[in-house]
C-alpha atoms as a PDB file:
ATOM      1  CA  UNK A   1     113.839 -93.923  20.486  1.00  0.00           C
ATOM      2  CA  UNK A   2     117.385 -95.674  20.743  1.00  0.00           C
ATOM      3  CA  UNK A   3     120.026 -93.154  22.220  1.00  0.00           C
ATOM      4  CA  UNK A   4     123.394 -93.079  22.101  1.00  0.00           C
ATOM      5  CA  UNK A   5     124.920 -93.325  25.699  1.00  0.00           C
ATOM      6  CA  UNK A   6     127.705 -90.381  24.862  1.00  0.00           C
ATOM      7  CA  UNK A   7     124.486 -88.522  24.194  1.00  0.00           C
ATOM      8  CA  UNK A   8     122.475 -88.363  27.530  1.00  0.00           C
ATOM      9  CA  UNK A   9     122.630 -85.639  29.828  1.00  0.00           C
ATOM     10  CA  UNK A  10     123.842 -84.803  32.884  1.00  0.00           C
ATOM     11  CA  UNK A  11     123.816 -81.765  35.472  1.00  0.00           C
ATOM     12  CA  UNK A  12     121.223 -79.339  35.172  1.00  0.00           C
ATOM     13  CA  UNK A  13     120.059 -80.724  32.237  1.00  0.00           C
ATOM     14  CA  UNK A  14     119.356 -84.457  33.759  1.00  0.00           C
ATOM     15  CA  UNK A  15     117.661 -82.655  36.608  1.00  0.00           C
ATOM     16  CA  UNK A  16     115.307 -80.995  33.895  1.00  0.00           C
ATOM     17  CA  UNK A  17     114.706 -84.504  31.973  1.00  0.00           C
ATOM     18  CA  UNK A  18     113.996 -86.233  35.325  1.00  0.00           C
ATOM     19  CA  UNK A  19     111.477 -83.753  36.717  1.00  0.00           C
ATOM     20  CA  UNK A  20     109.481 -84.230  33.361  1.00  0.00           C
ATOM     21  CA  UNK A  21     109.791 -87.749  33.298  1.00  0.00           C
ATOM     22  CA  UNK A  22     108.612 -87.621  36.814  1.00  0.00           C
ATOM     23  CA  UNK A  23     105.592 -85.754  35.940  1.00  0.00           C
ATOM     24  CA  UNK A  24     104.551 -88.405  33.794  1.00  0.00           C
ATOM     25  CA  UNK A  25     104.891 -90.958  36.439  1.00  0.00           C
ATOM     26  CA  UNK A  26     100.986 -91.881  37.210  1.00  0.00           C
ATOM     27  CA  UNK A  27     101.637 -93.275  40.762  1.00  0.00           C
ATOM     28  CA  UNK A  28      98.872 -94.767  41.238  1.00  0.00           C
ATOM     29  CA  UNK A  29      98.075 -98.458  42.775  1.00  0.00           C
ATOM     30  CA  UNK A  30      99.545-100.093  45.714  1.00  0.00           C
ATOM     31  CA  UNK A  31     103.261 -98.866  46.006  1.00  0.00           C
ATOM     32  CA  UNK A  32     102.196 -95.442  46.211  1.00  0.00           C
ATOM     33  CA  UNK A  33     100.815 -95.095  49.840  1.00  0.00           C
ATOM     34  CA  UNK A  34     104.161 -96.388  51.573  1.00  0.00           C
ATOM     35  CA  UNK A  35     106.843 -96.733  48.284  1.00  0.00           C
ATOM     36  CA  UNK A  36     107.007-100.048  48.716  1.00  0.00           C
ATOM     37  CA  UNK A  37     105.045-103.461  48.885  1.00  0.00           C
ATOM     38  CA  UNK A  38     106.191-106.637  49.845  1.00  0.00           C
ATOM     39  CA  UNK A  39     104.771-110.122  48.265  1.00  0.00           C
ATOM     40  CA  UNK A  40     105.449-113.286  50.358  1.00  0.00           C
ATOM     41  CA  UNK A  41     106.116-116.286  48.513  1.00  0.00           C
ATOM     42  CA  UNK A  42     106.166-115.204  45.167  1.00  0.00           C
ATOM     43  CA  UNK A  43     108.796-118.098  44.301  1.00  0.00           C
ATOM     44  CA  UNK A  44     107.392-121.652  45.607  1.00  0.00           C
ATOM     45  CA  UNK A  45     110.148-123.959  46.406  1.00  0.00           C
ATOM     46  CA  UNK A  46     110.145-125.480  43.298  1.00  0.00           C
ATOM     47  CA  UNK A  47     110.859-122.234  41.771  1.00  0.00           C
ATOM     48  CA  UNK A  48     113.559-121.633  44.236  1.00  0.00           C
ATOM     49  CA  UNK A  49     115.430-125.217  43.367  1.00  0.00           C
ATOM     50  CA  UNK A  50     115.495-123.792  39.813  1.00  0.00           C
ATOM     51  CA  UNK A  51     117.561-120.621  40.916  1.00  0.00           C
ATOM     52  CA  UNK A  52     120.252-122.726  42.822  1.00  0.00           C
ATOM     53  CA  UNK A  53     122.660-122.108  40.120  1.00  0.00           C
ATOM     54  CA  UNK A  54     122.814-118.342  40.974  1.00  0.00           C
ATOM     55  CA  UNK A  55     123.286-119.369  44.502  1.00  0.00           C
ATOM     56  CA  UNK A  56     126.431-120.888  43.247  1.00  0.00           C
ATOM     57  CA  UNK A  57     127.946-118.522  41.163  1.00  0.00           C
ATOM     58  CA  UNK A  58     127.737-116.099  43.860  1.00  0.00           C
ATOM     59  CA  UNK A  59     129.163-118.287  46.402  1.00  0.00           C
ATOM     60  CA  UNK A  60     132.091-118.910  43.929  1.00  0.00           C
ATOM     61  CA  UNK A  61     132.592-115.053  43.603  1.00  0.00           C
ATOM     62  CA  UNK A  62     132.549-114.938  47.335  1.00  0.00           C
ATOM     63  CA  UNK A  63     136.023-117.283  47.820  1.00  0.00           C
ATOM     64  CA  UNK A  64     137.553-115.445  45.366  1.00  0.00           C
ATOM     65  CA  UNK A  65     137.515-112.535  47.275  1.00  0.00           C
ATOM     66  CA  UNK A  66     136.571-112.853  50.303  1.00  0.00           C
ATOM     67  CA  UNK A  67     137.721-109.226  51.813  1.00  0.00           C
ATOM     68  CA  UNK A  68     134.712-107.773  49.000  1.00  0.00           C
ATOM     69  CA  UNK A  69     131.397-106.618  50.822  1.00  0.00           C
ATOM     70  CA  UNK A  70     128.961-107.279  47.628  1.00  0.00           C
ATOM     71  CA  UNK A  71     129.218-109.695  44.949  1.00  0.00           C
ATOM     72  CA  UNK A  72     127.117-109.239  41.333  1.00  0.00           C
ATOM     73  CA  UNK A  73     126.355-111.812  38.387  1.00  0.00           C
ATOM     74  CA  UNK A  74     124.403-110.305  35.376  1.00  0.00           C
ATOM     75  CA  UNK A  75     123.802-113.381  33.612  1.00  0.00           C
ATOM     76  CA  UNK A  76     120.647-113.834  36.029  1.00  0.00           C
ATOM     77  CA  UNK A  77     117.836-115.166  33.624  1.00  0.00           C
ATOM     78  CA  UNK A  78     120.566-117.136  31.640  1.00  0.00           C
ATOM     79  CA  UNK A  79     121.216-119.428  34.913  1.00  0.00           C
ATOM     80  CA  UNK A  80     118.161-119.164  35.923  1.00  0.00           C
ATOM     81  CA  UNK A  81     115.270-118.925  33.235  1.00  0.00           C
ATOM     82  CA  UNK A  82     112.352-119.539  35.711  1.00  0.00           C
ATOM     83  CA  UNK A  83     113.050-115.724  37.043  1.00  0.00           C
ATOM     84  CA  UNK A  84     110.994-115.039  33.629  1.00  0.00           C
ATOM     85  CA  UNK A  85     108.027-115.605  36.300  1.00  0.00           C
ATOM     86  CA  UNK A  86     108.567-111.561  37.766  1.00  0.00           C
ATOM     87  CA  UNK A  87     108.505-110.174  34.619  1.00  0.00           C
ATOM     88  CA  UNK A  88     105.481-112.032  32.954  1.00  0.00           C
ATOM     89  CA  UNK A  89     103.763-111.731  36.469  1.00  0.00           C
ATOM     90  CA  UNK A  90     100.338-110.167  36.215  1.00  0.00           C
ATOM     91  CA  UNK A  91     100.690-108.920  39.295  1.00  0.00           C
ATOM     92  CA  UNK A  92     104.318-107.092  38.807  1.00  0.00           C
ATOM     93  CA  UNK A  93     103.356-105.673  35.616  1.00  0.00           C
ATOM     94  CA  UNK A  94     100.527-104.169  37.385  1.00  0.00           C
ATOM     95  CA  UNK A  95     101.837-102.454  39.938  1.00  0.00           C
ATOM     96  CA  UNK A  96     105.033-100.791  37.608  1.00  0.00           C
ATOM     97  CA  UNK A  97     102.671 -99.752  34.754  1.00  0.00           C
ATOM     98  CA  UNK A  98     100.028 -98.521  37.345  1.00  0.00           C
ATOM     99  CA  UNK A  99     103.070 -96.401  39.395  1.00  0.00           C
ATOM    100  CA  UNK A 100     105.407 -95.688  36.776  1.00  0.00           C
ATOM    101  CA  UNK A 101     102.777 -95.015  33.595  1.00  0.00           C
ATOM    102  CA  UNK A 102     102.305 -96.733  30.353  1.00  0.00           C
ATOM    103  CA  UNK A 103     106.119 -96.048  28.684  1.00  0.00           C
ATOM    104  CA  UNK A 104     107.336 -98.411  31.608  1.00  0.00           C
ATOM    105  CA  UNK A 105     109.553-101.286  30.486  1.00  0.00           C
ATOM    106  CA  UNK A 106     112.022-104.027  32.423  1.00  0.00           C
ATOM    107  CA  UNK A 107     115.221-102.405  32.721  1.00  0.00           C
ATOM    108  CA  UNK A 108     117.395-105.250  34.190  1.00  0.00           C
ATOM    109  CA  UNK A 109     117.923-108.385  35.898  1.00  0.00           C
ATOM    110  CA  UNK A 110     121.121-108.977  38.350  1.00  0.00           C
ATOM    111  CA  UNK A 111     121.961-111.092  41.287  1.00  0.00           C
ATOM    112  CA  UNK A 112     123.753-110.012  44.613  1.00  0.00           C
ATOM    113  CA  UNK A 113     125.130-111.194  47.593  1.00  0.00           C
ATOM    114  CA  UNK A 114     125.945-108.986  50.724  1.00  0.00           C
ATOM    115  CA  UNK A 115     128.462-110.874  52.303  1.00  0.00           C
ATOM    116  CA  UNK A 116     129.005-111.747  56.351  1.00  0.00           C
ATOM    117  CA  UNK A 117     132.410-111.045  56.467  1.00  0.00           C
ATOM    118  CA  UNK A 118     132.895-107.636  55.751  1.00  0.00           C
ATOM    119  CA  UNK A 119     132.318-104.033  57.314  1.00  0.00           C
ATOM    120  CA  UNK A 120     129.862-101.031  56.036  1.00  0.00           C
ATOM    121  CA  UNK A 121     132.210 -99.280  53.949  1.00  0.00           C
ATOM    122  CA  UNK A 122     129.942 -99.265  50.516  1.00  0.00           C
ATOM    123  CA  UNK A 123     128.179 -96.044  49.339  1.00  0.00           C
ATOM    124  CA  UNK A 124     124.608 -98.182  49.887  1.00  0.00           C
ATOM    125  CA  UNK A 125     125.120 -98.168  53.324  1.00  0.00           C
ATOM    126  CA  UNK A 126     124.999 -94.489  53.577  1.00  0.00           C
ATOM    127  CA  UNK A 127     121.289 -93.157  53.924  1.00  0.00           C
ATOM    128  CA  UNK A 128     120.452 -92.078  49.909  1.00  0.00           C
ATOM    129  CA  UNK A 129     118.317 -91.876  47.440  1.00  0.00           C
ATOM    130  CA  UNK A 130     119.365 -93.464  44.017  1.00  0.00           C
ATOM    131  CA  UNK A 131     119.432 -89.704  42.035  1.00  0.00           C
ATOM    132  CA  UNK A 132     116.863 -90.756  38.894  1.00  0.00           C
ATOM    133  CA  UNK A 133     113.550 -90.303  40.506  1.00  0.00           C
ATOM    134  CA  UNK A 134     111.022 -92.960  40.065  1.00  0.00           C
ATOM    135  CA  UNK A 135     112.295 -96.136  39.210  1.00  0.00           C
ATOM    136  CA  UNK A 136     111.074 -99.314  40.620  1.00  0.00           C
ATOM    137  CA  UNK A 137     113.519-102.119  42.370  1.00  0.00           C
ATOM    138  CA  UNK A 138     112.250-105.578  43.074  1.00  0.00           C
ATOM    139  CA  UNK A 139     114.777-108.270  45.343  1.00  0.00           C
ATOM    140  CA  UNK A 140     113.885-111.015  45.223  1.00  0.00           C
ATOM    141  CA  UNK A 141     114.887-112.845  48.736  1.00  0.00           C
ATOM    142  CA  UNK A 142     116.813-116.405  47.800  1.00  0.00           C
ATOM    143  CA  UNK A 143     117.537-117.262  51.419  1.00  0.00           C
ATOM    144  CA  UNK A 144     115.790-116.181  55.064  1.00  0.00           C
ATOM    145  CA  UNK A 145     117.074-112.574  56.450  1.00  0.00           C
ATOM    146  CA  UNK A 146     113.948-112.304  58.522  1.00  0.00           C
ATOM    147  CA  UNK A 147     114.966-114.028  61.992  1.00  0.00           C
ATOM    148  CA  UNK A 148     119.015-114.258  61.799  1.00  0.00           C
ATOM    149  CA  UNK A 149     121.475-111.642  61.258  1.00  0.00           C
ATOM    150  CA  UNK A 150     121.725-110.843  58.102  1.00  0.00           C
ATOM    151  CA  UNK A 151     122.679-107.596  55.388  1.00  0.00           C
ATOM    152  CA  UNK A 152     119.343-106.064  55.581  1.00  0.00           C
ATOM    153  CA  UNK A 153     117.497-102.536  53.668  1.00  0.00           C
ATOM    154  CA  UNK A 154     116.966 -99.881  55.917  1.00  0.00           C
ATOM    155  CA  UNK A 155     113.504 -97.630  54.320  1.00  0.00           C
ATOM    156  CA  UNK A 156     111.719 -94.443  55.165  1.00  0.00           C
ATOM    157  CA  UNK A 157     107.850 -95.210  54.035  1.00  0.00           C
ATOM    158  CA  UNK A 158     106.627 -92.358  52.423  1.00  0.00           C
ATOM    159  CA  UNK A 159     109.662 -90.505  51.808  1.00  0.00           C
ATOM    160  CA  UNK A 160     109.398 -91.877  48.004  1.00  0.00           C
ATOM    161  CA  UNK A 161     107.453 -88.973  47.284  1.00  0.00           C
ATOM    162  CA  UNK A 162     110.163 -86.067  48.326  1.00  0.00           C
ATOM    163  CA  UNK A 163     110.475 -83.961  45.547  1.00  0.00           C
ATOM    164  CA  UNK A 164     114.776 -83.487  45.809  1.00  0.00           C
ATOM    165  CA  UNK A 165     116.494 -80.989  44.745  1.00  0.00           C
ATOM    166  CA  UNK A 166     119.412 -82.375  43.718  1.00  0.00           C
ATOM    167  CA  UNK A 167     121.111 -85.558  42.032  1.00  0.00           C
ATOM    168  CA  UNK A 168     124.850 -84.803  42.549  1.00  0.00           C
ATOM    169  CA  UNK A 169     126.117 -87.653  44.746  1.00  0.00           C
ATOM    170  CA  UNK A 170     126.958 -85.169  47.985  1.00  0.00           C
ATOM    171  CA  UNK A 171     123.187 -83.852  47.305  1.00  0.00           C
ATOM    172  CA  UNK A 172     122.140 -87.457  47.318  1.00  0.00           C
ATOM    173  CA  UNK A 173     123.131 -88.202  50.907  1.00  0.00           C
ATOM    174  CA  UNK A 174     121.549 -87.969  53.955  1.00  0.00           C
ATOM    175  CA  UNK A 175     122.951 -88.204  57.886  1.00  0.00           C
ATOM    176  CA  UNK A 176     121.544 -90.860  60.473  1.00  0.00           C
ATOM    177  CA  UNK A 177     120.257 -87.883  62.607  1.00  0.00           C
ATOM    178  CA  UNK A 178     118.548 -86.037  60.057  1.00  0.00           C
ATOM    179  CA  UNK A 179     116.714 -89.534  59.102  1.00  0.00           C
ATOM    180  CA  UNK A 180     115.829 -90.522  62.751  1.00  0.00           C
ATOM    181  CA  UNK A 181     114.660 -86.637  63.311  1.00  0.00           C
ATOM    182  CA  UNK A 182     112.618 -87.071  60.148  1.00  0.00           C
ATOM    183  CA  UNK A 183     111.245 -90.405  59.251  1.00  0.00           C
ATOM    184  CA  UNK A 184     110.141 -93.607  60.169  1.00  0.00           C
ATOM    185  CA  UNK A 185     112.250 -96.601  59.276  1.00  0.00           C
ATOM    186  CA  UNK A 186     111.117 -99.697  58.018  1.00  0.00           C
ATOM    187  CA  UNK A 187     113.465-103.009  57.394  1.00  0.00           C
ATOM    188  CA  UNK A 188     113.092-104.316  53.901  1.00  0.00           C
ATOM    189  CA  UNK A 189     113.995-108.247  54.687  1.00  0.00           C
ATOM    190  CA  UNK A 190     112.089-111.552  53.637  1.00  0.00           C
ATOM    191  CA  UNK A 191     112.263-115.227  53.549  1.00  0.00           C
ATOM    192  CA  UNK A 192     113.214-117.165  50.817  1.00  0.00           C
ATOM    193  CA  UNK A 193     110.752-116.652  47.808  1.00  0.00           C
ATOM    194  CA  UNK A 194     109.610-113.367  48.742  1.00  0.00           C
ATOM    195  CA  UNK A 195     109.618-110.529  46.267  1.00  0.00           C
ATOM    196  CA  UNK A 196     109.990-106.987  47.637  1.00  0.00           C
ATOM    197  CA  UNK A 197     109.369-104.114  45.369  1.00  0.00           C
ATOM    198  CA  UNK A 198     109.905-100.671  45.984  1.00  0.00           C
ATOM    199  CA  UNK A 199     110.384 -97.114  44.879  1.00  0.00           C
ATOM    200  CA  UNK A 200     114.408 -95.711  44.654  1.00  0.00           C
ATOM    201  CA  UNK A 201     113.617 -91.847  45.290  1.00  0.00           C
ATOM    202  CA  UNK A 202     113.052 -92.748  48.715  1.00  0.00           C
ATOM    203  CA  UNK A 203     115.245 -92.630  51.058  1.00  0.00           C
ATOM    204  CA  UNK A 204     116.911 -95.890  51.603  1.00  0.00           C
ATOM    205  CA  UNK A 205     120.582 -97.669  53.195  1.00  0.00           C
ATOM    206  CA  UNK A 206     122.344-101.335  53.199  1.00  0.00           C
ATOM    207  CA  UNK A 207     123.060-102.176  56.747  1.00  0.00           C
ATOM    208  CA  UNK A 208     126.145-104.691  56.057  1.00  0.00           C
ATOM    209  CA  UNK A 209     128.162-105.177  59.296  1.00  0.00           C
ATOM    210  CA  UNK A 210     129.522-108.200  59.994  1.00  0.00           C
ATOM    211  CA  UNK A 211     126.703-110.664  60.137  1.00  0.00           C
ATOM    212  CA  UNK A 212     126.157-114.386  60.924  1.00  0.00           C
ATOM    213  CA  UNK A 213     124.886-115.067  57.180  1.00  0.00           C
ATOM    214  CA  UNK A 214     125.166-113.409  54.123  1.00  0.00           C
ATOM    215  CA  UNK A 215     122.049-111.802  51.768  1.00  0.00           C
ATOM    216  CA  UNK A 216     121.271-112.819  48.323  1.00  0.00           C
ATOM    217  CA  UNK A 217     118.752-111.284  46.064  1.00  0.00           C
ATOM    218  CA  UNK A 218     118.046-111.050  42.460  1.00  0.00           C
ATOM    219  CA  UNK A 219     117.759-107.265  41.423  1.00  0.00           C
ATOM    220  CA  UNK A 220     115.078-106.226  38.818  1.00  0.00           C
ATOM    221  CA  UNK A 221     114.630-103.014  37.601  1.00  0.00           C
ATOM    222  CA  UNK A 222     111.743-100.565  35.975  1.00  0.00           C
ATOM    223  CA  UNK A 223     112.132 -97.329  34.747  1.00  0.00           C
ATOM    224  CA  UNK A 224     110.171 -94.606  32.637  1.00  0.00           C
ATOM    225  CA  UNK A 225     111.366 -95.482  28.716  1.00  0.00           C
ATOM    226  CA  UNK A 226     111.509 -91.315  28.326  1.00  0.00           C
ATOM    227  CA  UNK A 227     113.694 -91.133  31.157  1.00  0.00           C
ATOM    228  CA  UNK A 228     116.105 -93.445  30.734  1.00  0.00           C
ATOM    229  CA  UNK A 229     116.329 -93.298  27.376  1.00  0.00           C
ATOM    230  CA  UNK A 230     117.866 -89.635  28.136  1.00  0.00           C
ATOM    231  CA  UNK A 231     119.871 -89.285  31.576  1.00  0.00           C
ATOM    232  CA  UNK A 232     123.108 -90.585  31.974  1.00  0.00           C
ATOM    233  CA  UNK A 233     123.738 -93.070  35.064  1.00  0.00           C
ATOM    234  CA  UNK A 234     123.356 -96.540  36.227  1.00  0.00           C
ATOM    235  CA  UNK A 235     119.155 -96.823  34.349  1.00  0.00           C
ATOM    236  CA  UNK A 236     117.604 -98.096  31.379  1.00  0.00           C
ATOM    237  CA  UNK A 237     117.971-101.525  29.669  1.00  0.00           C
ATOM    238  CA  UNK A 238     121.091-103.041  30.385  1.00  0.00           C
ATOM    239  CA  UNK A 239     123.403-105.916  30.710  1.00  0.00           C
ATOM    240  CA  UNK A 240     120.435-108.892  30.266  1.00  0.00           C
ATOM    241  CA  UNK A 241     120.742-111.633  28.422  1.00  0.00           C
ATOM    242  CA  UNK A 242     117.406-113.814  27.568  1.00  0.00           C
ATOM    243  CA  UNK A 243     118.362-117.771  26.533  1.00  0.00           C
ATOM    244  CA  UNK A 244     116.208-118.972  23.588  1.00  0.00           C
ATOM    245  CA  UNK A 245     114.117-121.242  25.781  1.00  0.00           C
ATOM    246  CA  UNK A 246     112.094-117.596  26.824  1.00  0.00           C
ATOM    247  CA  UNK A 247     111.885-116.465  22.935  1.00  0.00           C
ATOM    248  CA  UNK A 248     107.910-116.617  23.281  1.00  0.00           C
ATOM    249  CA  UNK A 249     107.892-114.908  26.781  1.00  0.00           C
ATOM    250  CA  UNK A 250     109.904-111.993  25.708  1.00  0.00           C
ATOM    251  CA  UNK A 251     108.319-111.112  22.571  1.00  0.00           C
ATOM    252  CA  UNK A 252     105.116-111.304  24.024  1.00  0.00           C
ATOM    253  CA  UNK A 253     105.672-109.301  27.379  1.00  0.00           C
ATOM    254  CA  UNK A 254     104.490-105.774  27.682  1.00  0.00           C
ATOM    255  CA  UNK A 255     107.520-105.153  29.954  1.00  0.00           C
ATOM    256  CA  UNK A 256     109.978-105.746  27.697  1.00  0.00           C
ATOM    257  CA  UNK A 257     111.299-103.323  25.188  1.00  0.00           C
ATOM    258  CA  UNK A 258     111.314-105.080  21.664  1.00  0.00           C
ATOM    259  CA  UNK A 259     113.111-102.492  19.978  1.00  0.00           C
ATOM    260  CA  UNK A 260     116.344-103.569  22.228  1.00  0.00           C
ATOM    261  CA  UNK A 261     116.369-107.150  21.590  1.00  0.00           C
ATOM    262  CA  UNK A 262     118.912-107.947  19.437  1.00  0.00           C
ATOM    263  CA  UNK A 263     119.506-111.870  18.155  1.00  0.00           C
ATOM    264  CA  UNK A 264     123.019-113.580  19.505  1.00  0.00           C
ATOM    265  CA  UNK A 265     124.521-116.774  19.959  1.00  0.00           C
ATOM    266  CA  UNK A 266     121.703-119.028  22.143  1.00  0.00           C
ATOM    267  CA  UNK A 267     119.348-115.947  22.682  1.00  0.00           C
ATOM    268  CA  UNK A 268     118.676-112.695  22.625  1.00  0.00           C
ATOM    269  CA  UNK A 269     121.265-110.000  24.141  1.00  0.00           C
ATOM    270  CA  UNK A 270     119.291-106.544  25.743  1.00  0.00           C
ATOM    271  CA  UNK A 271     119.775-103.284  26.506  1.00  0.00           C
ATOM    272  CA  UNK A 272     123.425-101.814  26.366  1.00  0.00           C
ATOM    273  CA  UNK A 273     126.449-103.638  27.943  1.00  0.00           C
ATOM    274  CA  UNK A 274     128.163-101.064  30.850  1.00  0.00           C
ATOM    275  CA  UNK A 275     129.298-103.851  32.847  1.00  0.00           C
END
């Protein structure tokens, strides 16, 4: 079901839709018993030598504005086709369709940088959860955060299963003491290669003082088809574009949402554009 973004819903009525796609949510496998899993060199070295473009692009964002605190490229998979390798993992497919349920599909692909320079003054680095429920996030770590310091994840384990109450942004917030009286905190860092997925309705913050070295990470995304395809927000199929070289991966990935494919100049445009 394709719907129109002017459509979806918001307030009481995107609480509604995300409770019931919530219910549907199997949660089952291994993301469920701490919200999120962490798998160490998912991208060999070769693999990583094949992303290097990103690396650039975001480095070229970074002079032009230095005083910025993140920096995002969509064009992800079109630099760098060998990130195909997440999606048509067996692995990754497993754990979203065994945690999410069988109307689970590949939402998006973006690449970030947290830079050294700046201070915490982004909305991430407040203690939140991301206001959709269940959705899945995987990073996917292009250089070492684990030993120097770097932008990091702060992440309460467990705390993915809260059942909240609210989704307006002020609802969606969370104080340093009530976290520290509450819940254990885990760092969400890696090396270069690793893949770290986990589930956005737990509690979660950027840490982005100023650092020695930045962070980059690809972002992908899962959500619930019946969800997104119904609340308004930053879910759901977007701003991806697939080069022809992965024609036969896409068509023939269970993650991937045929219905939004749609044929353009060198590949295949999907989702909706709200860049």
């Amino acid at each position: 079901m394709n719907i129109n973004i002017k459509e979806k819903v918001w307030g009481w009525k995107q609480r509604f839709f995300i409770g019931l796609a919530d219910r549907k949510c199997t949660l089952n496998g291994i993301l469920l018993e701490q919200g999120y899993v962490k798998l160490e060199q998912f991208f060999s070295t070769v693999d990583l030598k094949q992303v290097q473009p990103i690396v650039t692009a975001l480095s070229i964002k970074e002079e032009e504005n230095r005083n910025k605190l993140v920096h995002r490229i969509n064009n992800s998979l079109e630099l760098a086709p060998v990130l195909i390798k997440v999606l048509d993992s067996g692995i990754v497919q497993e754990i979203v369709f065994n945690y999410l349920g069988k109307n689970a599909r590949f939402d998006s692909c973006s690449s970030w940088r947290a830079s050294s320079f700046s201070d915490n003054n982004h909305g991430s680095g407040l203690w939140h959860h991301d206001s959709v429920g269940h959705r899945i996030k995987g990073f996917l770590f292009l250089n070492d955060t684990r030993e120097v310091n770097a932008p990091y994840t702060l992440f309460c384990p467990g705390s993915h299963l809260i059942k909240h109450k609210g989704f307006e942004y002020e609802k969606t917030r969370f104080s340093e003491e009530y976290i520290l009286e509450h819940f254990k905190i885990q760092k969400l860092n890696g090396g270069p290669g690793d893949l770290v997925l986990f589930d956005t309705n737990a509690l979660h913050r950027g840490g982005y003082t100023k650092n020695e070295t930045h962070r980059d990470i690809v972002q992908f995304e899962f959500s619930s088809q019946f969800k997104s395809d119904f609340i308004s927000g930053d879910i759901g199929p977007r701003n991806t574009f697939f080069p022809t070289s992965l024609s036969n991966s896409i068509h023939e990935n269970p993650l991937i949402d045929k219905n939004l494919l749609k044929l353009a100049d060198n590949g295949y445009a999907y989702g909706r554009d709200i860049s």
